[in-house]
C-alpha atoms as a PDB file:
ATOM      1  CA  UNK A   1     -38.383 -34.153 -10.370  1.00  0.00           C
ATOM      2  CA  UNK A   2     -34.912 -32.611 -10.985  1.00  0.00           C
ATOM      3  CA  UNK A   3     -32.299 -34.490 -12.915  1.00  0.00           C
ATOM      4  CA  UNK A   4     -28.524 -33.211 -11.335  1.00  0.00           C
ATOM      5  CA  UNK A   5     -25.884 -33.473 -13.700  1.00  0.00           C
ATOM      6  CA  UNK A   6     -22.688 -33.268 -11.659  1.00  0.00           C
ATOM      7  CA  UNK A   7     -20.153 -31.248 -13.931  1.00  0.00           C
ATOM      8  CA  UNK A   8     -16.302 -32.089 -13.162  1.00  0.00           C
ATOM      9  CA  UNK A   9     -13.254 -29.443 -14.063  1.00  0.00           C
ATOM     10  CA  UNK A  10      -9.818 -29.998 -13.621  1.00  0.00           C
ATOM     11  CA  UNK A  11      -7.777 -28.260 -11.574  1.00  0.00           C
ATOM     12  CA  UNK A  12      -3.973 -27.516 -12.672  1.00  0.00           C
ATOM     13  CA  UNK A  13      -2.560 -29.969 -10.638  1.00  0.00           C
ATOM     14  CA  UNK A  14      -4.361 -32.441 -12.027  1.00  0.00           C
ATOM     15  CA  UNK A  15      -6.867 -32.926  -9.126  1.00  0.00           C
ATOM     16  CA  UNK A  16     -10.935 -32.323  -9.741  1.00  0.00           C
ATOM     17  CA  UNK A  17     -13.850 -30.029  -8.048  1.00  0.00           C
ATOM     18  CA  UNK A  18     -17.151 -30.317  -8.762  1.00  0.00           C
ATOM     19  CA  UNK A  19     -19.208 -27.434 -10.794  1.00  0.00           C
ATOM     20  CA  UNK A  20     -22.239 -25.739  -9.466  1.00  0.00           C
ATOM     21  CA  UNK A  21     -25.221 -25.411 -11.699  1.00  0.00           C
ATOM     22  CA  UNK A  22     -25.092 -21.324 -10.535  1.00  0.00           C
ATOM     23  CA  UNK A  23     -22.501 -19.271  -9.190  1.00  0.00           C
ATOM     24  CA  UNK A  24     -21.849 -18.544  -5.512  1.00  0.00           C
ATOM     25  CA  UNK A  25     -19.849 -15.877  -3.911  1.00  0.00           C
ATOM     26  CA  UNK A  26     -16.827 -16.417  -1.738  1.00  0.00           C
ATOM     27  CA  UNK A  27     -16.984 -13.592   0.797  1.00  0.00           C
ATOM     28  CA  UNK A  28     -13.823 -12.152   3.308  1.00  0.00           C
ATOM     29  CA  UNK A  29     -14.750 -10.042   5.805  1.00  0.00           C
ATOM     30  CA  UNK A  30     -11.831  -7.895   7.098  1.00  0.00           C
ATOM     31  CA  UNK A  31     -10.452  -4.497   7.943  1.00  0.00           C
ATOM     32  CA  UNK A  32      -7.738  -5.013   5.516  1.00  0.00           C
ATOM     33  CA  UNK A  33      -8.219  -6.473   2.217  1.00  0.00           C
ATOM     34  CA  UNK A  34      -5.447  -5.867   0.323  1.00  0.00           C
ATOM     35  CA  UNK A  35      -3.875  -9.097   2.494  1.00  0.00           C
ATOM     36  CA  UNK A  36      -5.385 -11.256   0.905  1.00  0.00           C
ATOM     37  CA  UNK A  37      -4.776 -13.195  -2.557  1.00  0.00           C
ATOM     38  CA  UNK A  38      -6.598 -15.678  -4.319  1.00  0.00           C
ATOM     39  CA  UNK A  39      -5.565 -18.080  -6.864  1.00  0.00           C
ATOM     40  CA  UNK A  40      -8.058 -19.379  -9.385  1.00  0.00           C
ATOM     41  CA  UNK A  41      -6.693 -23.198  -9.211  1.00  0.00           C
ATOM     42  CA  UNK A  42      -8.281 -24.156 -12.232  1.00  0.00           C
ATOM     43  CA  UNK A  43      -6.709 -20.985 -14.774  1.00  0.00           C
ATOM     44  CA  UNK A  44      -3.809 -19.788 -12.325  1.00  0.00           C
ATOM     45  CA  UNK A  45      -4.955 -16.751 -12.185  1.00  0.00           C
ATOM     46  CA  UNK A  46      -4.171 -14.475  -9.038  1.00  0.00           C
ATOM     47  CA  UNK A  47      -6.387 -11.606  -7.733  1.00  0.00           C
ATOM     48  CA  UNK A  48      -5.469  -9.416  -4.402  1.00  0.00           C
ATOM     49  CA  UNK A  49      -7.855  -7.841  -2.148  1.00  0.00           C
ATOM     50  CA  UNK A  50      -8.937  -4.034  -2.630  1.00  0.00           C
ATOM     51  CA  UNK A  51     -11.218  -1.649  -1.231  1.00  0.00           C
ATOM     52  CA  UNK A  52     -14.285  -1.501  -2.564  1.00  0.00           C
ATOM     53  CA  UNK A  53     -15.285   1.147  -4.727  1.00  0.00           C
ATOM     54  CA  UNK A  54     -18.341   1.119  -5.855  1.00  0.00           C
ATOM     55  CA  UNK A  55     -21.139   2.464  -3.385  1.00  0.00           C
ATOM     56  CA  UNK A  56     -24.047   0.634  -4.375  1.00  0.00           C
ATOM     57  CA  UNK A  57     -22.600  -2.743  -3.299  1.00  0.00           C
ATOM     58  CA  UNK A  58     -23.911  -3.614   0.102  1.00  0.00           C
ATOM     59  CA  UNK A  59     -27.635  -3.715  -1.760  1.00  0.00           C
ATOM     60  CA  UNK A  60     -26.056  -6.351  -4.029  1.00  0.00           C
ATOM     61  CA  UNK A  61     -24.277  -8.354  -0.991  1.00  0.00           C
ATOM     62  CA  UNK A  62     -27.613  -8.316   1.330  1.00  0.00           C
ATOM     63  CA  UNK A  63     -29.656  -9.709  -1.798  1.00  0.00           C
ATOM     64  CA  UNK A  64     -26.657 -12.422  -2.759  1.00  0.00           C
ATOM     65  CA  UNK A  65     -27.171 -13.377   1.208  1.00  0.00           C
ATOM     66  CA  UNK A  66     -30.533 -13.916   1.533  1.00  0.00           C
ATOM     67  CA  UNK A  67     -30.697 -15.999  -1.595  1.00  0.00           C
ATOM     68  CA  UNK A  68     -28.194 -18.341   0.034  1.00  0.00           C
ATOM     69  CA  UNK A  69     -25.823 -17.695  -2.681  1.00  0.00           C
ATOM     70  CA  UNK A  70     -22.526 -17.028  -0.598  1.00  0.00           C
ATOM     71  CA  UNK A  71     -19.844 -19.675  -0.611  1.00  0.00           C
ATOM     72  CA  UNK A  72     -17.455 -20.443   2.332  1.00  0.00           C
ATOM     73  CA  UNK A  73     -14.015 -20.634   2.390  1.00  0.00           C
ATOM     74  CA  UNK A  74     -11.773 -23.324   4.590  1.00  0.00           C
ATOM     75  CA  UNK A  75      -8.488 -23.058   5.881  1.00  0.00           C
ATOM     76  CA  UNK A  76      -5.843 -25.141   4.578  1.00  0.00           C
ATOM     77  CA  UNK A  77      -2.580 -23.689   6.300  1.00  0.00           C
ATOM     78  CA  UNK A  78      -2.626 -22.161   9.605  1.00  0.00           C
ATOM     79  CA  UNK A  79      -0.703 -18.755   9.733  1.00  0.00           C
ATOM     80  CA  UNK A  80       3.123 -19.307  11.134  1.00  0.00           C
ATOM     81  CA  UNK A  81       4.970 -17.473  13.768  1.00  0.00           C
ATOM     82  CA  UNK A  82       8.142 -15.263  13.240  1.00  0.00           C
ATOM     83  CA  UNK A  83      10.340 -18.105  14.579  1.00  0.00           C
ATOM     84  CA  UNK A  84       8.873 -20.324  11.717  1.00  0.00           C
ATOM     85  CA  UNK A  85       9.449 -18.052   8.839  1.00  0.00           C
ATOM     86  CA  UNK A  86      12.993 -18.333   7.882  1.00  0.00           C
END
């Protein structure tokens, strides 16, 4: 029988998220990723999206997916419309 030993980090905000025992991928799928940027809560770090350079990466994605190791991202602010930017 497996013991879990829930780890705990905390975030920069003060908040807490619960750490994995292995490390998942969070996956975008898009036409465009240089839209995107994600912030490590945790370090502040900040990455952008780029195109993807290296040619022997969809072996390495298929392998990552069929080992159920891809994460999932929610939303947490729904895109505004011109009127609402100011």
């Amino acid at each position: 029988m497996k013991t879990w030993i829930i780890k705990i980090r905390k975030l920069l905000n003060g908040s807490t998220v619960s750490e994995f025992d292995e490390a998942v991928d969070l996956i975008i799928h898009t036409k465009a990723p240089g839209k995107y940027k994600i912030i490590d809560l945790e370090t502040g770090e900040e990455y952008v999206g780029s195109e993807i350079k290296n040619e022997s990466f969809a072996p390495v994605l298929i392998e990552k997916v069929n080992r159920g190791k891809i994460g999932q991202w929610i939303k947490i602010k729904a895109k505004q419309s011109i009127d609402q930017v100011e």
